[in-house]
Protein backbone atom coordinates (compact mmCIF):
# COMPACT_ATOMS: atom_id res chain seq x y z
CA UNK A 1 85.05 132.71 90.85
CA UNK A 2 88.79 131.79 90.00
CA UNK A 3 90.35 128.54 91.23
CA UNK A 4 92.97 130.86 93.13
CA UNK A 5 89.52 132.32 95.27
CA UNK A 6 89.51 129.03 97.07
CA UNK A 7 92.55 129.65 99.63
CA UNK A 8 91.77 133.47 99.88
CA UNK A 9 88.03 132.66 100.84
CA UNK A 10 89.25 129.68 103.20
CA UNK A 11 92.29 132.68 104.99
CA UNK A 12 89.42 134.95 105.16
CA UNK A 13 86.61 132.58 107.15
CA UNK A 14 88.98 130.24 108.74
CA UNK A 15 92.69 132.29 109.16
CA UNK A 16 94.08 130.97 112.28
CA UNK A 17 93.27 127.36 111.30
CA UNK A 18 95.91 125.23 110.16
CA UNK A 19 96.15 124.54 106.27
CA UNK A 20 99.25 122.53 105.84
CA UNK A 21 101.48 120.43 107.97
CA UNK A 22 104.93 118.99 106.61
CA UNK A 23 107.30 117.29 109.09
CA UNK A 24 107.90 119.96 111.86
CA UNK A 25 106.68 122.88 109.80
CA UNK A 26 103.21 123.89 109.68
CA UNK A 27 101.32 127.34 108.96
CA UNK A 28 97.89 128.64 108.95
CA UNK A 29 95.63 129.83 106.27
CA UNK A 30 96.19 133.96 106.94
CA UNK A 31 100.14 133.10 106.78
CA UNK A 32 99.62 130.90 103.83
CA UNK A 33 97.70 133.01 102.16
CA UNK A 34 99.92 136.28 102.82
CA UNK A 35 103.17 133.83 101.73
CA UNK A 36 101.29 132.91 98.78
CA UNK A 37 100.12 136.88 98.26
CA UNK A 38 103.71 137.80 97.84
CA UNK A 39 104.69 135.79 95.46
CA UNK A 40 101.72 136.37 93.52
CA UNK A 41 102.48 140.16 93.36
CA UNK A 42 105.94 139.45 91.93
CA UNK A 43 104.81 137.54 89.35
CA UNK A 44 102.53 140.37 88.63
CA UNK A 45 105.57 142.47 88.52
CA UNK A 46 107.49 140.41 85.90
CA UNK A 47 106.70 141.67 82.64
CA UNK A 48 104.74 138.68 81.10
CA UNK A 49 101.30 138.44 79.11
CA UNK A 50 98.29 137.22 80.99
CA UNK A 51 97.97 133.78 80.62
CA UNK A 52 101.64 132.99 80.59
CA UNK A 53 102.62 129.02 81.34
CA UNK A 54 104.40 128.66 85.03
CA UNK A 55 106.02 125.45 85.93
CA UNK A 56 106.57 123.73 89.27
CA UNK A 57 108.98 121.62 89.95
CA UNK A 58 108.89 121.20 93.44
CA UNK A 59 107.81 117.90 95.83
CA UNK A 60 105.20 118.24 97.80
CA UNK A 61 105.21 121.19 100.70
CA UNK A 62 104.29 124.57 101.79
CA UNK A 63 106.04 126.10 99.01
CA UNK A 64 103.90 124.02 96.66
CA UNK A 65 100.97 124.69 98.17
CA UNK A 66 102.06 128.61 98.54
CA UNK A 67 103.24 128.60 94.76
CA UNK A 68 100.35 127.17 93.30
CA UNK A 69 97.98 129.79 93.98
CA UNK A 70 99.90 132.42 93.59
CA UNK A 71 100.84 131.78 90.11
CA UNK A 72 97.09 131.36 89.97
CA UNK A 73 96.03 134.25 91.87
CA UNK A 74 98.67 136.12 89.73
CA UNK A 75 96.22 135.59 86.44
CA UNK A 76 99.11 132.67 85.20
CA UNK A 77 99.06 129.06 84.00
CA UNK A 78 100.24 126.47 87.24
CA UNK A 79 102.06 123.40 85.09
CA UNK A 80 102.53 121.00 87.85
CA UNK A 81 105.88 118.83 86.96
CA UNK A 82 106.88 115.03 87.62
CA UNK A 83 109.84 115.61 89.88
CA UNK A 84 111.45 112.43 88.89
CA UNK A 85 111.76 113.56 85.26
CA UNK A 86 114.94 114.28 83.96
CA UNK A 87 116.52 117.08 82.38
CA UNK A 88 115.34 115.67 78.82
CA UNK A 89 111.73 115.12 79.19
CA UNK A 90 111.69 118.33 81.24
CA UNK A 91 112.87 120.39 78.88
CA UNK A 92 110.20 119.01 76.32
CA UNK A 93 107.55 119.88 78.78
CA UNK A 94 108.86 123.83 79.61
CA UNK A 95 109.58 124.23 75.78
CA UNK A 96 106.24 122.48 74.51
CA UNK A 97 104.31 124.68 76.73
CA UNK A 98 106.53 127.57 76.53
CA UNK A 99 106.94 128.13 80.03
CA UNK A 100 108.16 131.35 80.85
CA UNK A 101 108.91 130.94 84.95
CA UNK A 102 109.93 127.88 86.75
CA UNK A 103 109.70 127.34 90.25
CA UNK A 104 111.92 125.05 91.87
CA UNK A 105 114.22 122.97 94.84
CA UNK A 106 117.42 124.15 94.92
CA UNK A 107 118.41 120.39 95.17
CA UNK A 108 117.39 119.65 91.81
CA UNK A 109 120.15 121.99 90.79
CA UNK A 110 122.39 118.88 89.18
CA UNK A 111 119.52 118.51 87.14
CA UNK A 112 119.28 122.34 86.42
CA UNK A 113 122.87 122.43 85.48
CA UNK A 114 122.09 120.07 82.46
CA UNK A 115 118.93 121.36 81.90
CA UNK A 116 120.40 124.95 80.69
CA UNK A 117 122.68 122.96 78.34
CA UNK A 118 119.77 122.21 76.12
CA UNK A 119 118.37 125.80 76.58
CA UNK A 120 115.10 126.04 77.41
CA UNK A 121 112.25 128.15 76.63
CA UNK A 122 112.74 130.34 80.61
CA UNK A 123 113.55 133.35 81.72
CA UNK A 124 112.82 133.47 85.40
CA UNK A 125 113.48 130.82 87.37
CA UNK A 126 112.43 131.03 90.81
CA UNK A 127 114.02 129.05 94.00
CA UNK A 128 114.12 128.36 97.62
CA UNK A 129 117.89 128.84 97.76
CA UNK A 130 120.32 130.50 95.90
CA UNK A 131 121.23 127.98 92.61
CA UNK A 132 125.07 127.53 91.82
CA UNK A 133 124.47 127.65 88.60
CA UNK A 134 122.63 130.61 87.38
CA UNK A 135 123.18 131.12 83.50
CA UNK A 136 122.98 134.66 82.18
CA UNK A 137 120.18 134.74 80.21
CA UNK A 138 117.40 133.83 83.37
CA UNK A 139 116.83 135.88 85.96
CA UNK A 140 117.20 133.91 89.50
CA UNK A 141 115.21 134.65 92.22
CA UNK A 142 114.76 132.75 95.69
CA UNK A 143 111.73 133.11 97.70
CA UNK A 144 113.35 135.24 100.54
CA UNK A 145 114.66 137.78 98.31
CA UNK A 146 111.10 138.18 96.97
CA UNK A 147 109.83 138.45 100.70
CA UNK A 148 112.56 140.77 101.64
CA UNK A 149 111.24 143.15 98.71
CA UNK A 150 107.87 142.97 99.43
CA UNK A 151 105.92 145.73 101.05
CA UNK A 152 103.44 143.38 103.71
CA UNK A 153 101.21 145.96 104.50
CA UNK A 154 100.27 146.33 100.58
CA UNK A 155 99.02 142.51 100.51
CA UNK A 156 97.63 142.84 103.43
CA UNK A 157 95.18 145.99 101.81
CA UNK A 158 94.24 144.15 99.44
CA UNK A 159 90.27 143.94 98.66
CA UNK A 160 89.16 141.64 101.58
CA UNK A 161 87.84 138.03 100.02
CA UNK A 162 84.07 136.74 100.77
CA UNK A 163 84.20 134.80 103.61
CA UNK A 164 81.67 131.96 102.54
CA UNK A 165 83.09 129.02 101.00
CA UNK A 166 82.21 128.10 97.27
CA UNK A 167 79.48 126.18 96.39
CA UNK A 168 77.76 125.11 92.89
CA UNK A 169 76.52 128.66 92.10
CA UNK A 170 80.29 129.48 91.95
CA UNK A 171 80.98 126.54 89.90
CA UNK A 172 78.60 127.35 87.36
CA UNK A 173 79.69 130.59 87.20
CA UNK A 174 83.57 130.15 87.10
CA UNK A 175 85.28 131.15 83.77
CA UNK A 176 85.94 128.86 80.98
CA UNK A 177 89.54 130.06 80.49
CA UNK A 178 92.44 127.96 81.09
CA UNK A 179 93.66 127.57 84.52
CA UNK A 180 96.15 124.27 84.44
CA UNK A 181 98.21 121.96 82.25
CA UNK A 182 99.07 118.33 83.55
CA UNK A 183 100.95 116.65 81.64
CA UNK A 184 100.47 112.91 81.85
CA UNK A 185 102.84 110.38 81.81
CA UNK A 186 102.21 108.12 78.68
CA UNK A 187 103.38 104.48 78.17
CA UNK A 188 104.65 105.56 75.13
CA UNK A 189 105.32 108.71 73.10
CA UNK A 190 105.87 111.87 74.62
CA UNK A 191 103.33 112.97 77.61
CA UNK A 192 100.25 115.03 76.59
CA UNK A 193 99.60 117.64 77.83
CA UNK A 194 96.12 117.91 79.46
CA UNK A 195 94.35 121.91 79.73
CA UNK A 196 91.79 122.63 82.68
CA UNK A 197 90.16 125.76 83.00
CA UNK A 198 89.32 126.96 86.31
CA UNK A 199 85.95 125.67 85.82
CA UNK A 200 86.42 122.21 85.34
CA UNK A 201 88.56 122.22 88.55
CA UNK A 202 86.09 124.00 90.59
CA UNK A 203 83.02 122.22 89.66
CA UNK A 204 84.90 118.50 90.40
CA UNK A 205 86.30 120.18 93.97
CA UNK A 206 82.53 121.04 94.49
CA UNK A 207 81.15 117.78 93.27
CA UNK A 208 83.81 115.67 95.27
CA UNK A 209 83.55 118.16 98.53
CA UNK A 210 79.77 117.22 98.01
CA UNK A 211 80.10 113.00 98.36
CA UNK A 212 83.21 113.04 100.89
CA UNK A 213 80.95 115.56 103.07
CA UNK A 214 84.26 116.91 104.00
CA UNK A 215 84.28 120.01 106.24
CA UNK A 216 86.85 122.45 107.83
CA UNK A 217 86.93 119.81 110.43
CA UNK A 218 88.37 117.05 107.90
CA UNK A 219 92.27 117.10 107.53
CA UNK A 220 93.63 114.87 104.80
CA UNK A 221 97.71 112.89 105.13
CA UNK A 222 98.95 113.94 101.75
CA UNK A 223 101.45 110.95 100.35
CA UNK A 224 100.35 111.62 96.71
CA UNK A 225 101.98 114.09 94.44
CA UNK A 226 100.18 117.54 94.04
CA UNK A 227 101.94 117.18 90.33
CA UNK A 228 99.63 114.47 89.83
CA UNK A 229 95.89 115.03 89.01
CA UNK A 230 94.72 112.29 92.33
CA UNK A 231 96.70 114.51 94.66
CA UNK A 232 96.08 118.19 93.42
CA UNK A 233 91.95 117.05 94.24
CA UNK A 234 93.01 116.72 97.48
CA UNK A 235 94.91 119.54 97.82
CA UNK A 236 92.02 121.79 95.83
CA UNK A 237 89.44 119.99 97.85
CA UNK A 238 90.80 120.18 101.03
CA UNK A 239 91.58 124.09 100.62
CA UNK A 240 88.05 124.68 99.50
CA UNK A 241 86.56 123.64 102.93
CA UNK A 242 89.28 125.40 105.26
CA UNK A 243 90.38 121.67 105.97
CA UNK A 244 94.23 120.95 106.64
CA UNK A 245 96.73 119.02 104.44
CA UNK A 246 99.66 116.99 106.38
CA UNK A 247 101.89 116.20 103.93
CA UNK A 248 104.67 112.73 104.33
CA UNK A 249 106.78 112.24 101.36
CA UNK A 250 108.12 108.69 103.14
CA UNK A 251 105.95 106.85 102.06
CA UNK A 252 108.81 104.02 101.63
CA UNK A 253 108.90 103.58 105.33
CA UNK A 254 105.08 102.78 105.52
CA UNK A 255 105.16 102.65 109.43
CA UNK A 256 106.63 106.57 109.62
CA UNK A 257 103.40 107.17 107.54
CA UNK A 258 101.32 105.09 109.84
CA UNK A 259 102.83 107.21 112.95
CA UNK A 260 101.83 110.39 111.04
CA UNK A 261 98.06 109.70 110.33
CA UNK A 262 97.78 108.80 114.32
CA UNK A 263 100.00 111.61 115.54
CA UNK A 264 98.42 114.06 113.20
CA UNK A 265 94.85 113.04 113.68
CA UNK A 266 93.76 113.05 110.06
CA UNK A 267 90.28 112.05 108.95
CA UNK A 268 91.07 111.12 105.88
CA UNK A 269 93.22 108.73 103.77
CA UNK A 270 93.72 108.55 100.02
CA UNK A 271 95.92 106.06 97.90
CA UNK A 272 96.61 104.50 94.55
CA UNK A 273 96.19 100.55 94.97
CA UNK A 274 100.01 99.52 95.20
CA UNK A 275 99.60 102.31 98.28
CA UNK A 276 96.95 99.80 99.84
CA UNK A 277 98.89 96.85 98.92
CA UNK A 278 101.68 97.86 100.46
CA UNK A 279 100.47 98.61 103.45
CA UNK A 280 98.06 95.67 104.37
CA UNK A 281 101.11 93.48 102.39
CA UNK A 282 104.08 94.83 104.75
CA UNK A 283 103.07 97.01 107.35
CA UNK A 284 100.94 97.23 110.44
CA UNK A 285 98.25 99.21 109.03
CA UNK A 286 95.66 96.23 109.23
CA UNK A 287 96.41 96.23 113.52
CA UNK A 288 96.47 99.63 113.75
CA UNK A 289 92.94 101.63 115.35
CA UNK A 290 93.48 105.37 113.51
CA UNK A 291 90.73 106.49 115.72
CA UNK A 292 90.57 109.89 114.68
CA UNK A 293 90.65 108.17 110.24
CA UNK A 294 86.55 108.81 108.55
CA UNK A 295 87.54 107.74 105.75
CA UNK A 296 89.47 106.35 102.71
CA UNK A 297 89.76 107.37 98.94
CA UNK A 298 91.36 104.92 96.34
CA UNK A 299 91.24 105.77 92.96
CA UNK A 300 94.41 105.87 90.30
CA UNK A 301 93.45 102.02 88.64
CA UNK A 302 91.63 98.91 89.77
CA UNK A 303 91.92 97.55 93.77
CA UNK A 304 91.35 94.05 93.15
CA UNK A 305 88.20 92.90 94.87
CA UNK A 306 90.08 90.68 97.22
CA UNK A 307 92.14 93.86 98.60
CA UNK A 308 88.94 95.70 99.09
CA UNK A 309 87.36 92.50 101.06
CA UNK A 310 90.83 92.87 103.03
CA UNK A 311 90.13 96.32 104.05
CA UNK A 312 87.12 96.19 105.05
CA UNK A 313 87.24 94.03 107.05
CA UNK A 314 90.26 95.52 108.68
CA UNK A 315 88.31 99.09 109.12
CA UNK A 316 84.63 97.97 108.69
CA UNK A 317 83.48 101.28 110.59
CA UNK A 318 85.54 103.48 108.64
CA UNK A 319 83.49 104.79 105.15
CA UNK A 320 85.26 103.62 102.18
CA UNK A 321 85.11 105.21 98.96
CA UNK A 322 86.43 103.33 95.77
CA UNK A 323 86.77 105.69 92.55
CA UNK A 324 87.36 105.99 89.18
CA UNK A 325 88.28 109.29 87.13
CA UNK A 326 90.97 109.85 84.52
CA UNK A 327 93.39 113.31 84.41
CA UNK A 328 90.82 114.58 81.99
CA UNK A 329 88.49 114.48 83.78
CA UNK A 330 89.60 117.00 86.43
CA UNK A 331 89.67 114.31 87.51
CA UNK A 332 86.91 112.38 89.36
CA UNK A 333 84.39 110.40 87.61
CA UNK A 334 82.44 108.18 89.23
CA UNK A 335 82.47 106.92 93.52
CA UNK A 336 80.72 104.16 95.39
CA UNK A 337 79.03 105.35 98.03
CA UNK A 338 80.76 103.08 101.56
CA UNK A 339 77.84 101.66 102.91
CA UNK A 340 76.85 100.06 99.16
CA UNK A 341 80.25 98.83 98.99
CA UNK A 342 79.92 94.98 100.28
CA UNK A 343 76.87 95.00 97.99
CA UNK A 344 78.35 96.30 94.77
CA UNK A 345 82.29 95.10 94.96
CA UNK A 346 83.75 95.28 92.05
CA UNK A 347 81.97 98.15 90.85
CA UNK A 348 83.26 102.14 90.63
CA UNK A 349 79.61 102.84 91.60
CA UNK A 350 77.66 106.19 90.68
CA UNK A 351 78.53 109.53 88.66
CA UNK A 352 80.03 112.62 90.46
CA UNK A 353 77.66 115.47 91.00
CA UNK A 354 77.89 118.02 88.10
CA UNK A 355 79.02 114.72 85.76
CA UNK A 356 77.13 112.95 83.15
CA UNK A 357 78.29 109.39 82.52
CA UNK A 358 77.11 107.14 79.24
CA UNK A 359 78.42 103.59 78.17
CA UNK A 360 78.36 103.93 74.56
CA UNK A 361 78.94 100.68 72.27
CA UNK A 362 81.16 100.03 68.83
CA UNK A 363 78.26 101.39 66.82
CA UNK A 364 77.36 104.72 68.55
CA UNK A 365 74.19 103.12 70.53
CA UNK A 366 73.98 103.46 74.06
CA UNK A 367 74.44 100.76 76.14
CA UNK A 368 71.66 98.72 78.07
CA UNK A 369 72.03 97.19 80.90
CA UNK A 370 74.75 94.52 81.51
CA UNK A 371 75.85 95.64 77.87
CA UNK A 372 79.49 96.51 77.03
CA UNK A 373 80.78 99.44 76.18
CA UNK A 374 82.72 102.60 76.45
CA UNK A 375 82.62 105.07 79.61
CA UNK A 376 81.85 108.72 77.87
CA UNK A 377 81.58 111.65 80.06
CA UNK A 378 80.04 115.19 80.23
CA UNK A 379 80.00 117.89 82.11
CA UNK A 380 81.83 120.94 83.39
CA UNK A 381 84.85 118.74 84.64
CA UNK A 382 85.45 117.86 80.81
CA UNK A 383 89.27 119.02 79.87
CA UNK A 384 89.31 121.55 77.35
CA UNK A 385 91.50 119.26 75.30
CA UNK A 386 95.42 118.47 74.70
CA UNK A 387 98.12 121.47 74.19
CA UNK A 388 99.71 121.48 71.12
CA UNK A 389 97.79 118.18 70.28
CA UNK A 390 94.72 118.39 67.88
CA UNK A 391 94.51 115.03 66.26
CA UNK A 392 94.89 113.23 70.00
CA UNK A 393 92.37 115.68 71.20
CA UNK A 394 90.00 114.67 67.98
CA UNK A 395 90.41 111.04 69.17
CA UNK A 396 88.82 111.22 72.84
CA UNK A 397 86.68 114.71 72.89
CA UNK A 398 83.53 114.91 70.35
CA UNK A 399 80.88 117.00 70.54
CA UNK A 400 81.46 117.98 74.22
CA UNK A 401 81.97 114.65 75.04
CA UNK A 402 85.23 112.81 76.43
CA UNK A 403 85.93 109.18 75.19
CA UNK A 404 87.84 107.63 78.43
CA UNK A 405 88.64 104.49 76.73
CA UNK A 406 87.26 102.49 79.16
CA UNK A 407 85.04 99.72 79.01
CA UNK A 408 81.95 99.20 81.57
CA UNK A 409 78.75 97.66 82.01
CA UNK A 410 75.53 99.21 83.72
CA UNK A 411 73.92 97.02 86.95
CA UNK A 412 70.18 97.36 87.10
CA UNK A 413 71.08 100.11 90.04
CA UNK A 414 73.13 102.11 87.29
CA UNK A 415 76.16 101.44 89.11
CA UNK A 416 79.25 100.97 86.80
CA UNK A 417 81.72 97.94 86.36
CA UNK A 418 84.53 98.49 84.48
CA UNK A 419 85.84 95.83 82.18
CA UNK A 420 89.37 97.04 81.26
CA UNK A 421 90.79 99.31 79.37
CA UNK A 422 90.53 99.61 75.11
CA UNK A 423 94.47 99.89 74.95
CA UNK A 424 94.58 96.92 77.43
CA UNK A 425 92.12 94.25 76.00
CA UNK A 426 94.47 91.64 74.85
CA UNK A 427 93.56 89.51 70.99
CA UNK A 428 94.46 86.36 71.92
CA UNK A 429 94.30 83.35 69.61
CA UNK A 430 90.87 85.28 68.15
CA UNK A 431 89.98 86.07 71.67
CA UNK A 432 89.42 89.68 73.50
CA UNK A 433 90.75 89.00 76.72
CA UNK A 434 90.90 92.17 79.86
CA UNK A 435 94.16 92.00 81.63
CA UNK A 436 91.80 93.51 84.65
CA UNK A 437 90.16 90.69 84.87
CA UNK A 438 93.59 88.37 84.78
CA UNK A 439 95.12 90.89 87.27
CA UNK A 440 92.03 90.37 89.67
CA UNK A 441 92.29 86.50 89.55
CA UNK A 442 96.41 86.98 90.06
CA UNK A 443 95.52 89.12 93.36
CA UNK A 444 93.38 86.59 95.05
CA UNK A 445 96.77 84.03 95.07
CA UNK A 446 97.88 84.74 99.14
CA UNK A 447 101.35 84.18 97.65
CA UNK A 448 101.28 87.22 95.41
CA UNK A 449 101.15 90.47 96.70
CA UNK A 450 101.50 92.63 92.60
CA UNK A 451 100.71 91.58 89.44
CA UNK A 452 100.77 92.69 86.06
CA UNK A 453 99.33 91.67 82.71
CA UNK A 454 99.85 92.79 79.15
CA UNK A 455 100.14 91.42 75.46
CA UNK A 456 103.05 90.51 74.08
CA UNK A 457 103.69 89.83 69.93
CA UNK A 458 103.52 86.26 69.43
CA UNK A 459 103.92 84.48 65.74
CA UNK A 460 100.87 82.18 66.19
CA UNK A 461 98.50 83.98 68.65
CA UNK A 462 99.20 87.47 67.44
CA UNK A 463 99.35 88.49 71.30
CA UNK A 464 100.48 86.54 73.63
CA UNK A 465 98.97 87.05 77.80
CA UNK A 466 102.19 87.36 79.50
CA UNK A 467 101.54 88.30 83.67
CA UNK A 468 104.44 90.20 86.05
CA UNK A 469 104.26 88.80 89.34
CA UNK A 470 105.74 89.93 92.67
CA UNK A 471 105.68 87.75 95.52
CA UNK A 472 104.65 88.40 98.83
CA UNK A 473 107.60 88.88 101.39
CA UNK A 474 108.84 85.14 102.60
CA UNK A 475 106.62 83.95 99.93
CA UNK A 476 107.58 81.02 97.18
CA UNK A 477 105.77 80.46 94.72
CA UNK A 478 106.13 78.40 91.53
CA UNK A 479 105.40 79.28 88.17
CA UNK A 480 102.87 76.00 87.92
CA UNK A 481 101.53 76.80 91.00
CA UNK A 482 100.55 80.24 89.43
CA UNK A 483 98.67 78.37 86.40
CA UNK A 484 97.17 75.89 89.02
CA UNK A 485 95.17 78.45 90.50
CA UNK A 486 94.26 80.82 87.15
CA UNK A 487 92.58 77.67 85.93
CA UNK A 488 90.32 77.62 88.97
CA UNK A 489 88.62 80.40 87.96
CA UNK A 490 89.41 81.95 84.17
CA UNK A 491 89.05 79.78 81.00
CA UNK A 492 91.85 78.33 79.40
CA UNK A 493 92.87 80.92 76.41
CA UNK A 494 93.16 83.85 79.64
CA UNK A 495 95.97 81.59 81.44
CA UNK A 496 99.18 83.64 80.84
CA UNK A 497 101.20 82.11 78.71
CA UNK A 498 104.34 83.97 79.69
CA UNK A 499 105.20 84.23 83.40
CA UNK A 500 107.71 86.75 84.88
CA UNK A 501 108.61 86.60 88.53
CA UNK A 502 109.98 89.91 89.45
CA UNK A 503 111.03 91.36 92.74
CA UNK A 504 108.97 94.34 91.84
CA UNK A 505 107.17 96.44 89.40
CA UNK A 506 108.02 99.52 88.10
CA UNK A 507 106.12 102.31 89.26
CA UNK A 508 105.41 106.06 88.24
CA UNK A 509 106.32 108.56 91.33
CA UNK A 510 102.40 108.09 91.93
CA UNK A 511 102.35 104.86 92.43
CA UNK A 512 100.43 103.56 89.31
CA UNK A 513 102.20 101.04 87.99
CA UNK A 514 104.22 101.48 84.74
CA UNK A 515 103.58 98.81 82.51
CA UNK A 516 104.96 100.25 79.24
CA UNK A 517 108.37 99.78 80.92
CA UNK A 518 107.25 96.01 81.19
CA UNK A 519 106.25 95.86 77.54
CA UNK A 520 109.61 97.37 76.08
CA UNK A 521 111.43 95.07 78.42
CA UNK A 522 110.08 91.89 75.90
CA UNK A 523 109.56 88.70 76.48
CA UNK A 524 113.18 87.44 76.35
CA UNK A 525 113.53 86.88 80.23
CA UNK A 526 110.34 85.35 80.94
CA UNK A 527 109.73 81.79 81.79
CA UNK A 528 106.76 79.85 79.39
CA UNK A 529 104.11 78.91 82.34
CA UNK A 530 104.28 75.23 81.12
């Protein structure tokens, strides 16, 4: 089985049901597939080796969805792209992976008209409108003229797909060859560029299909990017069961969201934690009933305890599922099952099916329980390593094996608590301090709704703790008052010694917050706490 099988084995057992809603447009899974099947056979029709890179630049839609699988289903390479990048960093991405075709927006033509300037590795670029600028040396295409030219009746004769839906047998038996690049958006350096092969992304659909029991009845609003790893699962896993995707890029105007997930029905939810923060911060999401919601999925970095306590006890019959997984990772690693989460909080609970999960200390030995160490993972849904980047690659995958960087502890139930992050434990004063932990303790002050914390160079600590904090709307809050209540619950050397009151924190177009922007912004406008 080939990750592009999962929407023409969905058209072919469910093809009148709806697949994806955006806004006022919506379309079922035999026009979806048939849209997508068009495409798919002009890419076939462009002379390129098997195999070649494809990039998408496109926000979330039907032509995403549509364009996905049919570079897929047209034996290609999908490289989802960041659609806030800029010319610049796109270019490195198209030229480090030699990208061949790009699909795009006509409205990110501005952008296109610099990005020929630095001429990039294309030949083929691929729109839903004509561009205004269309240099000489790429062919430009836009989606109707490839419709137009397209003989319907010859996708439509195409071998007829197995109607069953894919299960583990599939999984297992899915190829090894590479099926996806994300490229992930580093604090620093350029962004790496992560390889999946169709069956890493088919066995972590399967395994997370498996614990969300989701079904061709489940539909799922959509306000994370498909370009990012959190959103394509839901897209892949959502597909996979004949289930529907309603897509709302607004998520700025939480309540328009909040209108969507009642008028639309969905049964599902899934956010990053400034999502949830946001919304039980500034919204009405807390009052609201969402009778038709099962669920929600929150993965993409730590939801303080205190926010989890908050909703809860805002949707206590509603299964929640907190996660952990990293890009790759395909990229779920661990979930807690909903009705263990009042009794483990604060944990990322159990491994995936089809995912083996170790805690490995400094000195190779595994961790027992309540012991520290690093979260090492194995399995099918292991990346098959960086492009064009063997020394990173050397430093997280061995033997099989990938090295997450995170730190955990074991419970006596196996569930998993994770500590912070390698990269993120702070050397204070002598002391190995988790800016998790600091962040946690920041996010139980009613007067903050964000924080941040990270080290900063200091002469006589070597790091100093310096936290970002964003007050809740009408809130004041002094910077003593902030030290008042750390000290209630962390020792004195994890106080922050630097204090920044912003008005917000910089964010990635997922949502995860971007705290290498903090760190290169210095310590020059922040206040000492005492």
């Amino acid at each position: 089985m080939l990750l592009g099988d999962l929407l023409t084995r969905a058209a072919a057992a469910f093809p009148e049901r709806k697949a994806v809603v955006h806004l006022d447009q919506s379309i079922n899974y035999r026009d979806l597939a048939l849209r997508s099947g068009v495409l798919a056979e002009h890419l076939k029709g462009i002379d390129l080796p098997p195999g070649s890179r494809i990039a998408l630049y496109l926000e979330n839609s039907i032509d995403y969805v549509a364009a996905c699988f049919a570079v897929l289903n047209a034996g290609h390479v999908v490289v989802p792209i960041d659609t806030s990048l800029n010319h610049e960093k796109l270019n490195f991405i198209l030229n480090d992976c030699q990208a061949q075709v790009l699909i795009v927006h006509a409205r990110h033509q501005r952008m296109l008209a610099k990005l020929w300037e630095l001429k990039p590795s294309l030949v083929r670029v691929i729109s839903d409108k004509q561009l205004k600028f269309r240099p000489d040396q790429i062919v430009c295409d836009t989606f109707n003229e490839i419709a137009n030219t397209a003989v319907g009746s010859d996708i439509e004769k195409s071998d007829a797909p197995a109607a069953d839906l894919p299960g583990w047998d599939d999984a297992n038996a899915a190829p090894r060859d590479l099926a996806a690049i994300f490229y992930t958006s580093g604090s620093t350096g350029e962004a790496k560029g992560v390889m999946l092969s169709h069956r890493n992304l088919i066995s972590n659909t399967i395994g997370t299909v498996e614990y969300l029991k989701l079904t061709e009845k489940d539909s799922v609003l959509v306000i994370l990017p498909f370009y990012y790893i959190y959103g394509n699962s839901l897209m892949l896993t959502h597909m996979s069961v004949g289930g529907a995707l309603v897509i709302d890029n607004r998520f700025m105007y939480p309540e328009i969201v909040l209108d969507t997930m009642e008028a639309e029905n969905v049964t599902g939810f899934s956010g990053v934690p400034s999502n949830f923060m946001i919304l039980l911060n500034t919204s009405s999401f807390a009052e609201r009933k969402l009778e038709s919601l099962r669920y929600f999925t929150q993965a993409g970095g730590s939801l303080a305890p205190e926010l989890i306590k908050r909703l809860y006890d805002a949707f206590s019959h509603k299964e929640i599922y907190i996660m952990y997984g990293q890009t790759e990772a395909s990229p779920r690693i661990t979930w807690l099952p909903p009705e263990r989460l009042i009794e483990k909080l604060g944990t990322v609970g159990i491994e995936v099916p089809g995912l083996l999960v170790r805690i490995i200390k400094e000195n190779g030995e595994e961790a027992v329980v309540d012991e520290e160490g690093e979260i090492v993972v194995g399995g099918d849904s292991v990346m098959m390593g960086y492009w064009n980047q063997p020394d990173e690659q050397k430093e997280v995958l061995k033997d099989g094996w990938l090295y997450t960087g995170d730190l955990a502890k074991r419970d006596d139930d196996g569930f998993i608590r994770i500590v912070g992050r390698k990269k993120e434990i702070i050397k204070s004063g002598g002391n190995r301090v988790s800016a998790k932990e600091i962040e946690e303790c920041l996010l139980t002050c009613e007067a903050i709704h964000e924080a941040a914390v990270f080290g900063v160079p200091d002469d006589l600590l070597g790091e100093a703790i310096k936290a970002v904090v964003v007050p809740r709307n009408g809130c004041d809050i002094e910077l003593q008052q902030i030290r008042q209540h750390c000290r209630r619950t962390l020792s004195e050397h994890k106080i922050p010694k630097l204090i920044e009151i912003a008005e917000s924190l910089p964010k990635y177009k997922s949502g995860k917050v971007n705290k290498g922007v903090l760190a290169r912004a210095g310590q020059s406008d922040a206040a000492p706490s005492d």
